[in-house]
Structures are given as C-alpha cells and as structure tokens.
Protein backbone atom coordinates (compact mmCIF):
# COMPACT_ATOMS: atom_id res chain seq x y z
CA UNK A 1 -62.05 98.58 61.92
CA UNK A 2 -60.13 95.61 60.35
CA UNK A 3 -57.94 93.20 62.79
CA UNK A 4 -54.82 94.54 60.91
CA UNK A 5 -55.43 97.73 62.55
CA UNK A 6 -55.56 96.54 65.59
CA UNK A 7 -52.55 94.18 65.16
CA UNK A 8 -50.29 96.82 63.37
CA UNK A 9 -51.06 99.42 66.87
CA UNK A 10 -49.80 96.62 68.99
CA UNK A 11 -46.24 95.71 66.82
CA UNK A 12 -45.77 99.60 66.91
CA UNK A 13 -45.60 99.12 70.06
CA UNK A 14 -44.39 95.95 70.61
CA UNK A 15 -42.56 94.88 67.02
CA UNK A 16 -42.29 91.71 65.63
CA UNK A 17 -38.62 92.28 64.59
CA UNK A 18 -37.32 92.30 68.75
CA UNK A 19 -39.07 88.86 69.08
CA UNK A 20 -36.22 85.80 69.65
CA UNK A 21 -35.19 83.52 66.69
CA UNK A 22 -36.51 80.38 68.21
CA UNK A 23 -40.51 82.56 68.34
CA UNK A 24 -43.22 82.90 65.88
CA UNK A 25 -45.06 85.69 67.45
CA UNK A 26 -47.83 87.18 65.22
CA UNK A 27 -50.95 86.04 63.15
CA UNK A 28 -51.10 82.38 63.92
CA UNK A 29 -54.02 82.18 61.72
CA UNK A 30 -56.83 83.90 60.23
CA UNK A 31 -57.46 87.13 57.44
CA UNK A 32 -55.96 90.45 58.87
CA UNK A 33 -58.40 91.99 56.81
CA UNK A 34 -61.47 91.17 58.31
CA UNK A 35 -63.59 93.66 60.41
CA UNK A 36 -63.01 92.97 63.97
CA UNK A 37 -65.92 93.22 66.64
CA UNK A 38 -64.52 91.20 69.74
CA UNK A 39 -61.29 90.56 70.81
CA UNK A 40 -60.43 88.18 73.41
CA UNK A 41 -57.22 88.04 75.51
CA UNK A 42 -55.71 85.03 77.19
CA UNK A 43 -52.68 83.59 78.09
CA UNK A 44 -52.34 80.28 76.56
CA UNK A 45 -54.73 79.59 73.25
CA UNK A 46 -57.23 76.25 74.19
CA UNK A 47 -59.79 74.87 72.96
CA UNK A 48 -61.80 76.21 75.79
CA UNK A 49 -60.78 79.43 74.70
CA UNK A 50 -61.80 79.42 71.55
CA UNK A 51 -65.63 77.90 72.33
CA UNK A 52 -65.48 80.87 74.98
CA UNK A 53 -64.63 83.38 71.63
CA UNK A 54 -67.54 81.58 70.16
CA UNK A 55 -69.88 82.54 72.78
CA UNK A 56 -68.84 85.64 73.43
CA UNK A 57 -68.72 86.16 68.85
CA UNK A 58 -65.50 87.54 69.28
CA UNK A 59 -63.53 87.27 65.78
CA UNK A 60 -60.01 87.99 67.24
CA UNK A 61 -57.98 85.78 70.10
CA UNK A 62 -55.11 87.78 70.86
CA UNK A 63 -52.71 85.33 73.23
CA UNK A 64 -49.70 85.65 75.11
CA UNK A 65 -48.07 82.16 74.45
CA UNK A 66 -47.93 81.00 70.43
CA UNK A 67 -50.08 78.48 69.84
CA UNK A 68 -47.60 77.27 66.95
CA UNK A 69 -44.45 77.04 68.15
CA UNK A 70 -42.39 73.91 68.22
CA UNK A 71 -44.61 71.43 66.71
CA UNK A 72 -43.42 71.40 63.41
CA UNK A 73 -47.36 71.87 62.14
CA UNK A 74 -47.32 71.06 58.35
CA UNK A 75 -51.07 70.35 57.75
CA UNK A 76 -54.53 72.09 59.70
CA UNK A 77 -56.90 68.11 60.57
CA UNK A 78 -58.19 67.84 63.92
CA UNK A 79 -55.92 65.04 64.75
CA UNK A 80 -53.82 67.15 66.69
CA UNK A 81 -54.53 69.73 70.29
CA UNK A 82 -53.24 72.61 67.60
CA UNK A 83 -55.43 71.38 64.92
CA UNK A 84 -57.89 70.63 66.47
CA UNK A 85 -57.79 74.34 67.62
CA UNK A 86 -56.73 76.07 64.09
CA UNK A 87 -59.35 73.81 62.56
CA UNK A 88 -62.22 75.23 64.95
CA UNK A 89 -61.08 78.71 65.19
CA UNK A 90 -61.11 78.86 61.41
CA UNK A 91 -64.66 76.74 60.85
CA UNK A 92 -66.04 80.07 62.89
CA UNK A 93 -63.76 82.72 61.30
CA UNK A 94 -61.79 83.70 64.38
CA UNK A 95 -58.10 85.08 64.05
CA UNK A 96 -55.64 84.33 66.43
CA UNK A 97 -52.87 86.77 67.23
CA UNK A 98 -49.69 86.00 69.80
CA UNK A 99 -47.47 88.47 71.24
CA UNK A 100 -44.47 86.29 73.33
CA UNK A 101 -40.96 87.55 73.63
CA UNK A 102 -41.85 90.90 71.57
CA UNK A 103 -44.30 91.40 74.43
CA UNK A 104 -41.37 90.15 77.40
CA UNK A 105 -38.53 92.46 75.55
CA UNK A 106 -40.29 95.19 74.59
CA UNK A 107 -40.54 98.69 76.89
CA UNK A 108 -43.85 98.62 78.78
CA UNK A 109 -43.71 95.26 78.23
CA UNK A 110 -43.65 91.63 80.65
CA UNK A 111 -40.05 92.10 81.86
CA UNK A 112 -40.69 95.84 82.92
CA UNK A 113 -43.95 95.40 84.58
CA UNK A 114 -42.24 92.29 86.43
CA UNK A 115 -39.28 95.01 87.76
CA UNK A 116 -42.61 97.53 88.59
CA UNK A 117 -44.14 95.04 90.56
CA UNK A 118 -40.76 94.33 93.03
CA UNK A 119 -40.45 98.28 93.10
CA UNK A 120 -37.00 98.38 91.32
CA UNK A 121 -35.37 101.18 90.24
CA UNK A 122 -32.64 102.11 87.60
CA UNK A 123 -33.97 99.54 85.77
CA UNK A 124 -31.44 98.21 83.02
CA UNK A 125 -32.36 95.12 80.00
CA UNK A 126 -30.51 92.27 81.36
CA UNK A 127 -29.73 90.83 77.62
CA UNK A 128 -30.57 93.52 74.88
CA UNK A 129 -30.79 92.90 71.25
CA UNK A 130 -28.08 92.05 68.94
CA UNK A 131 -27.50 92.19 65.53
CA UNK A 132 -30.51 93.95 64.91
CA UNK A 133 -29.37 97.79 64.39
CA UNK A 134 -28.12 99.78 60.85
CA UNK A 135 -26.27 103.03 59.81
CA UNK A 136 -27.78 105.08 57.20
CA UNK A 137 -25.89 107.39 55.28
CA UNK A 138 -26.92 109.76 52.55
CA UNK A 139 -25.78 112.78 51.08
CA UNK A 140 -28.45 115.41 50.20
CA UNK A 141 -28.23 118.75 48.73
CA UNK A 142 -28.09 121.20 51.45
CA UNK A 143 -32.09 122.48 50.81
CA UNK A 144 -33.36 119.48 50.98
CA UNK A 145 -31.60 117.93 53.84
CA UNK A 146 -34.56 118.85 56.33
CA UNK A 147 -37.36 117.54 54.39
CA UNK A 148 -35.30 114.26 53.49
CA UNK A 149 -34.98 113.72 57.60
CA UNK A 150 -38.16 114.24 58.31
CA UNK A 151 -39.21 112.01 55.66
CA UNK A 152 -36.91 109.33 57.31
CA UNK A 153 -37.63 109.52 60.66
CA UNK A 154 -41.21 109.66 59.59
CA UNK A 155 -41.02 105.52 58.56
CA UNK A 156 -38.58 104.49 61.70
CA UNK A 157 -34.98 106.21 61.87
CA UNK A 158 -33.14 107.63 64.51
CA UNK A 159 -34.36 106.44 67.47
CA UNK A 160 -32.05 105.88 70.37
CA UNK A 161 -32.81 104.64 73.40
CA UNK A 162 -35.28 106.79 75.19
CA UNK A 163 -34.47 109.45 72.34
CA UNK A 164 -35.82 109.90 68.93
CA UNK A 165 -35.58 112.05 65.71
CA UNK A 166 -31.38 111.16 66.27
CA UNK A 167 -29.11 112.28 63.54
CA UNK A 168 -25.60 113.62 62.96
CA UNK A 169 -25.00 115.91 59.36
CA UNK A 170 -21.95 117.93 58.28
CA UNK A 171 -21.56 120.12 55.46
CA UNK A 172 -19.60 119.05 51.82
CA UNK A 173 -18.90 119.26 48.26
CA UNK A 174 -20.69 116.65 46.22
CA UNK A 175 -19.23 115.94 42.13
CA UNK A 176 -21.23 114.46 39.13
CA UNK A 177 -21.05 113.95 35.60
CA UNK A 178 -24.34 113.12 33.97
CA UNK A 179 -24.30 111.23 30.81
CA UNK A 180 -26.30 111.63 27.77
CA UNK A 181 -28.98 109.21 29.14
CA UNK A 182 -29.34 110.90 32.65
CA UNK A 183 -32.29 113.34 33.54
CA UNK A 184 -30.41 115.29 36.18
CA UNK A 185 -32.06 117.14 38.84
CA UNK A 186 -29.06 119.67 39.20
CA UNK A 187 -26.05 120.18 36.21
CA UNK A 188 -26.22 119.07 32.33
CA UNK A 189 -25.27 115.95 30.25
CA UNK A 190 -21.52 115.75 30.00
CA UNK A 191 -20.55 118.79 32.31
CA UNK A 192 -18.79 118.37 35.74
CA UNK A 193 -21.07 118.86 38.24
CA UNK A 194 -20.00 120.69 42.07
CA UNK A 195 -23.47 120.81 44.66
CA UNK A 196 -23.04 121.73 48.18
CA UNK A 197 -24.58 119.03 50.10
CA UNK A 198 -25.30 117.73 53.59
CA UNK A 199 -24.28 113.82 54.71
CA UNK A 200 -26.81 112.67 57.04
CA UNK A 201 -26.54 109.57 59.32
CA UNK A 202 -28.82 107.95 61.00
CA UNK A 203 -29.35 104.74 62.95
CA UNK A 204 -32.52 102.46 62.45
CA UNK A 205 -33.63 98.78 62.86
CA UNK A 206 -32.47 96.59 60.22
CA UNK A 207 -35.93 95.34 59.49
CA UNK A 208 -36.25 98.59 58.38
CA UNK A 209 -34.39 98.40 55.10
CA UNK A 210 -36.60 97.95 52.53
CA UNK A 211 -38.73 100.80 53.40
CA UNK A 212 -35.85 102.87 54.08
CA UNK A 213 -34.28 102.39 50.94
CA UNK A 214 -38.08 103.43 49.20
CA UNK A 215 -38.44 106.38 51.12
CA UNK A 216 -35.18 107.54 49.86
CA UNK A 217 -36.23 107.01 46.03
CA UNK A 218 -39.45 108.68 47.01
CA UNK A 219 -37.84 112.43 48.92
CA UNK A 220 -34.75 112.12 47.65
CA UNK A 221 -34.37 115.21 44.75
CA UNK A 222 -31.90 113.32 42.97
CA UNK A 223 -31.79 110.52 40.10
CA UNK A 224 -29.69 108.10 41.62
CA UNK A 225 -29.30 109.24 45.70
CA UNK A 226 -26.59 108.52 46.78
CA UNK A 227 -26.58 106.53 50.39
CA UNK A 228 -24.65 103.62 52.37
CA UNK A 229 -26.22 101.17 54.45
CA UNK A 230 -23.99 99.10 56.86
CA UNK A 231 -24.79 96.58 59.60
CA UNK A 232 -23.25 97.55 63.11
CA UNK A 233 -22.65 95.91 65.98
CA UNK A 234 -23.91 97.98 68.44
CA UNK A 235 -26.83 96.98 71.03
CA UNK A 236 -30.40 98.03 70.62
CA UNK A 237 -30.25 98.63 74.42
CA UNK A 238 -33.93 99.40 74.56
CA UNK A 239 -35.54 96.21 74.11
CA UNK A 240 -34.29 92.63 75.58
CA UNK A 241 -35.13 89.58 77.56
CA UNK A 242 -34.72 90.56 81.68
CA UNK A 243 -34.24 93.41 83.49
CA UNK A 244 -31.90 94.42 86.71
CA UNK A 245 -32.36 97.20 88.76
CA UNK A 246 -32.04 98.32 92.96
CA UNK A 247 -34.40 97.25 95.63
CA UNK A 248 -35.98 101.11 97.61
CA UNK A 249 -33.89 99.38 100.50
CA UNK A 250 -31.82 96.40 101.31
CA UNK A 251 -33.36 93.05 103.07
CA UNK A 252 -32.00 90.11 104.19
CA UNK A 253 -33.23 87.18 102.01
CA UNK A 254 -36.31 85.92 104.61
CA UNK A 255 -37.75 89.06 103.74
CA UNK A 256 -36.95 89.26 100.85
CA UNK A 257 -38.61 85.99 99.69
CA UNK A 258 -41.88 87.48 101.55
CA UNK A 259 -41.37 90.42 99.93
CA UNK A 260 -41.32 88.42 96.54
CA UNK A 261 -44.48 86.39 97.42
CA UNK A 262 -46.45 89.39 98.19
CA UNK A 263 -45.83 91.23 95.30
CA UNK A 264 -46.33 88.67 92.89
CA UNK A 265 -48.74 86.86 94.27
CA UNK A 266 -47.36 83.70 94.63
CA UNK A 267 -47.84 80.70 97.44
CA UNK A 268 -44.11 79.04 96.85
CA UNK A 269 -40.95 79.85 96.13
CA UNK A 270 -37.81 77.16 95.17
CA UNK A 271 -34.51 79.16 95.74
CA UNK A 272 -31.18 78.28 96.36
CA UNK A 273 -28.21 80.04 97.36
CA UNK A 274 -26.04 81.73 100.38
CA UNK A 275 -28.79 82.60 102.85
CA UNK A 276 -26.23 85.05 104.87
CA UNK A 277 -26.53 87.63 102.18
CA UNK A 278 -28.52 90.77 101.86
CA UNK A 279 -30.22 91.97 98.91
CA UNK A 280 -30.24 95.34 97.21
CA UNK A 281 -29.58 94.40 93.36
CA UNK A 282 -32.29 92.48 91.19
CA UNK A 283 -32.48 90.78 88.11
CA UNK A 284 -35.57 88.99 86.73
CA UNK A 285 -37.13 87.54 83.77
CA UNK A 286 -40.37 86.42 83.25
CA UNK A 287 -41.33 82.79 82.34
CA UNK A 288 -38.70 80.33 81.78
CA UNK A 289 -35.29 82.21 82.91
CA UNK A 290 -32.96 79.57 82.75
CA UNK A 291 -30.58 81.15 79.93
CA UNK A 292 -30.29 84.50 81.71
CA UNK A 293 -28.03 83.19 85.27
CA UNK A 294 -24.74 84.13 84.34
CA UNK A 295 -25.90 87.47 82.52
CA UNK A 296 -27.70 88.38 86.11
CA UNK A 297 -24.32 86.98 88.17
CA UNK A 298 -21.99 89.34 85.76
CA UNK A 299 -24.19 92.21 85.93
CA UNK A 300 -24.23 91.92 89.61
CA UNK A 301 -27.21 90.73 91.03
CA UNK A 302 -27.78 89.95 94.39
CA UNK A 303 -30.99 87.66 94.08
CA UNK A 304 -32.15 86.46 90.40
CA UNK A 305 -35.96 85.71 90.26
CA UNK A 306 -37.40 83.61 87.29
CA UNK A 307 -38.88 80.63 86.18
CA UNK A 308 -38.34 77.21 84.88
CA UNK A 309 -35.22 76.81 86.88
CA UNK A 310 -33.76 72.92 86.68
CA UNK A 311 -32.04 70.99 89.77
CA UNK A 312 -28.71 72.13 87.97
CA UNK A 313 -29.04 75.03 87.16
CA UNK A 314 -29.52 76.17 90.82
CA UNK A 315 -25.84 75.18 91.06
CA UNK A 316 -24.44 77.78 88.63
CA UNK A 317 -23.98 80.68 90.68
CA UNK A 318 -22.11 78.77 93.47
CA UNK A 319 -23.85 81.33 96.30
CA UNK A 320 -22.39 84.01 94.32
CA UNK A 321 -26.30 85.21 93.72
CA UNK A 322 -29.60 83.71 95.16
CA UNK A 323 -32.02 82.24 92.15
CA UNK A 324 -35.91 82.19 93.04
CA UNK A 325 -38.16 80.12 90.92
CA UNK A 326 -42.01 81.90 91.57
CA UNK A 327 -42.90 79.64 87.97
CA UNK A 328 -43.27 80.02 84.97
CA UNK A 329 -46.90 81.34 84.46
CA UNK A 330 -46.43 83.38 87.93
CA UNK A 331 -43.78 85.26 86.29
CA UNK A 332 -45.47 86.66 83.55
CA UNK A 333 -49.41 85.80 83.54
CA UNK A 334 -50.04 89.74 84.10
CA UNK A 335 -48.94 90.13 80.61
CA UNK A 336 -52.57 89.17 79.87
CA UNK A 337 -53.68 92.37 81.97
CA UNK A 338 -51.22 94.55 79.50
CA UNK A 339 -52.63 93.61 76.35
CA UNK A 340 -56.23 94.15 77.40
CA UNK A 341 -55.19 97.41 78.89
CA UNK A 342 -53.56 98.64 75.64
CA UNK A 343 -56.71 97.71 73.80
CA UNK A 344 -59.45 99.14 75.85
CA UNK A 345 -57.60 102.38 76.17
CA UNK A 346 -56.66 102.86 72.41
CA UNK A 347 -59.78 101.22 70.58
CA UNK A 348 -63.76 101.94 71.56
CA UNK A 349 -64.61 100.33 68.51
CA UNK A 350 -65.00 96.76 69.30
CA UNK A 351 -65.43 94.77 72.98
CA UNK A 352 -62.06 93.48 74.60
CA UNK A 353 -63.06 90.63 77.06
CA UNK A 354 -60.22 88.70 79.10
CA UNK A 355 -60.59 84.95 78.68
CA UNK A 356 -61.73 83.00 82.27
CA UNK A 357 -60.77 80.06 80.39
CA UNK A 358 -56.95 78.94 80.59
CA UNK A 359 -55.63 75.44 79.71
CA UNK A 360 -53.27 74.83 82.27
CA UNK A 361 -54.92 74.17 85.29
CA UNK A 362 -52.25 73.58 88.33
CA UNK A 363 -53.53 72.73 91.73
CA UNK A 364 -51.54 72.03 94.77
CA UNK A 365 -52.48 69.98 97.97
C-alpha cells in the first residue's frame, strides 16, 4: 500500500480544503508514492521523533502540529530545528504528514471529541466555514438526468450538513441550433432544435471545481453541456473551529471547574469571570482559543474553555461568560489518539505505533 493511500483515506475524512488560511496541513515532506510499512503518530514532529521512526523503520510520521508552519523555510541544511529534522527524515526516507485545523474543524474531529469528553449535547460549530461552498447548475436531457447525478455526487456534490446525495431539478424546454461544424448529440446542422430537459442544482465545495467541471464533459450526452457555476455565501455549517453545546445538568462554576479537570485530565485551570453564575451552555476550542471569545459570548455561552488565553483577553467578556484556560496541548493532545484510531481500524496492512517521544516537555513544581 503506498502512503498516498493512506493520506488520501484520512483528507476524505478530514479534507485539506476546511483547513484555515494561515495552515499548511498535509505532506510536509517526502514521496506519496512510496510503499508504506510503519506509520507513526505524534503530536508535535521532533527530532526525537523521528530517531524513534528510525528505530521502530517506520517510513510515515503522521503529526498533529505542522512542522512547517511560520518559519518562512526556503532551503532543507541542518542549520535549523526544522532542517535539521526535514534533513534527517529525508536522509532515511521517512514522510511526514500533518493534519492541524482540518483535524480541529472537521466532524469526528479535535473540537467534537473535546465537546464528547465534557458530555455536551446539541452540539453546534462555534465558527463554521466561509467562503468555501458553490452552486452547480446544469441542464440535462430528461433520460439522462439520473445517470448525470449520480455521476456528480459520485466525485463530491450535494452534501448538506448531515445529508448527502442533495439536489433540487424541475422540468423544461431546452433550444439549439447546431452549426455546420457541430457533431450534435440530438437535432441537425442548421435546424432549430426543442429537447425536453431537466435543470439540476446542486451544492458542493468549491475546491471541487475542476473535477466537477470534468465529470460533466465526461457524463454529460451533449457537445457543449450546458451548466453555471456560482460562488455563494452560505456557511458550510458542518465543519469549523469550536463547538457549543448544553451541559446533562447545570453546576455552579466550583464544580464545574472540577468537573472540567476530571474530564480532561488536567491539574490547573486559569479562569476568570463572575463566579455567582451557573453553567448549563458550553463553548470550547481546542488549542489556542483566543480568536473564538466573542463568537462563544454571542452564541451564548455560559463558560468558554480553551487555550492560550492572554492577561487581556480574560477581560473581554466583562463576566458576561467565564473563560477557562486547561492549555494549549491539554486541549487537544487526544487528537493523537484519533488519528491512530482511524488507522488501526481502516488499514491491517502496515504497523501504526503512537510516538512516546514529544518535544515539549512541561513540568510543574
């Protein structure tokens, strides 16, 4: 089995294309299409990690955190901690693969599991994607409008939400003159054409385009189909950074906080906020939340738990909403546990080992 296998099971799952404009998630080096017979799975990509690869001959580091990211890389020398790490993982022929805010937006992903672990329910994405959707429409004679759909939902159309194979279709007269130069698949150079034909619309992600537009030249009976394509500014409500949802019951916040620490398994908490208030509604975002407080105050959150929060930023909900730093790395380190449990239930082919080897070490006395 070659590593793009294994990488193109995990972005149909998790897809590149829901991943934020300031990430590179994805091959960070190596040669898709080598065989792969180890993967390891870690958090952060180190140097340990990838003598622990080594060991173990595992050919494929698949990491939470990009290892490039905001460095600005423009040459591989060991001069460098990242090249010093590209340089090694590529003297022994070892990919490395990151999945970041794909893997925090995506359903089943970070954010989700986060809202699992506090037990919350009606669970809603705090900031869903923008920009991101299209509207398909092509008209089809009537006979061949099923096989056309299935053709297009086949390669990514029409999903919705929690709902797929989505499309609306009414019934109308199509007209056509072919030329002398045409090679029509209904009517005759220089004679008015009338077909009965179906208009089809369908919504898809706009990443799709390019292999929408192919599939239609491929199904589509006609010469020149005829189809629109048109950006919309609707929200792909399925994927996002942060999710909201209810407590099973409401606590006061000293419980709550205990309730928080259990859960995720965490030894502090910094919070801040009107300690007289009970809480029933949750938002929280793995990793470094920072961006997400006034999306979590408008959507009504009682208590907003996160990451990465500066002395300031505690001051932006003005007690309308508790904020709970657990960290960073506490907020999202399971994320590691997701990725090895997506490979060892979908692949027997190869090992999956996760790494015992993380760079950031953080002790407390």
């Amino acid at each position: 089995m070659k590593i793009k296998e294994v990488t193109d099971y995990l972005e149909s799952k998790y897809p590149l294309w829901i991943q934020e404009d300031f990430d590179n998630c994805g091959m960070q080096c190596g040669d898709k299409e080598r065989e792969v017979n180890h993967v390891l799975v870690c958090f952060e990509v180190a140097l340990d990690v990838v003598d622990e690869a080594i060991a173990l001959g595992a050919n494929l580091i698949i990491s939470h955190h990009p290892l490039l990211l905001r460095n600005g890389l423009k040459k591989i020398e060991p001069t460098s901690r990242e090249g010093v790490i590209l340089f090694k993982a590529l003297e022994n022929q070892i990919a490395i693969y990151s999945m970041h805010t794909n893997m925090d937006s995506a359903i089943g992903g970070g954010n989700d599991v986060f809202a699992q672990k506090l037990g919350l329910l009606q669970c809603r994405v705090i900031a869903p994607k923008e920009e991101c959707l299209q509207k398909l429409t092509v008209f089809v004679p009537q006979q061949y409008a099923d096989s056309v759909k299935e053709a297009l939902f086949a390669v990514g159309c029409g999903t919705i939400g929690n709902y797929d194979r989505c499309s609306y279709s009414c019934d109308g007269v199509g007209t056509f003159r072919p030329s002398n130069a045409a090679h029509p698949f209904i009517g005759n150079a220089n004679l008015n054409e009338t077909v009965k034909e179906e208009r089809i619309e369908m919504l898809f992600p706009a990443v799709l385009q390019r292999k929408i537009i192919t599939t239609i030249y491929q199904v589509h009976p006609y010469e020149e189909p005829a189809f629109d394509i048109v950006r919309i500014e609707n929200l792909y409500k399925n994927a996002g950074l942060g999710r909201i949802g209810k407590l099973p019951y409401k606590m006061e916040i000293p419980q709550f906080l205990g309730y928080v620490k259990e859960k995720m398994e965490v030894n502090h908490i910094r919070y801040s906020g009107d300690l007289n208030h009970d809480i029933k509604t949750v938002a929280v975002c793995g990793g470094g939340g920072s961006s997400l407080i006034n999306n979590a105050i408008a959507m009504g959150a009682d208590a907003y738990v996160t990451g990465d929060i500066k002395y300031h930023d505690f001051f932006i909900p003005d007690n309308k909403m508790l904020i709970a730093d657990i960290g960073h790395f506490e907020g999202e380190h399971f994320i590691r546990e997701i990725i090895y449990g997506e490979l060892k239930e979908n692949f027997c082919n190869f090992a999956t080992t996760l790494s015992v080897k993380e760079s950031l070490k953080i002790f407390h006395f």
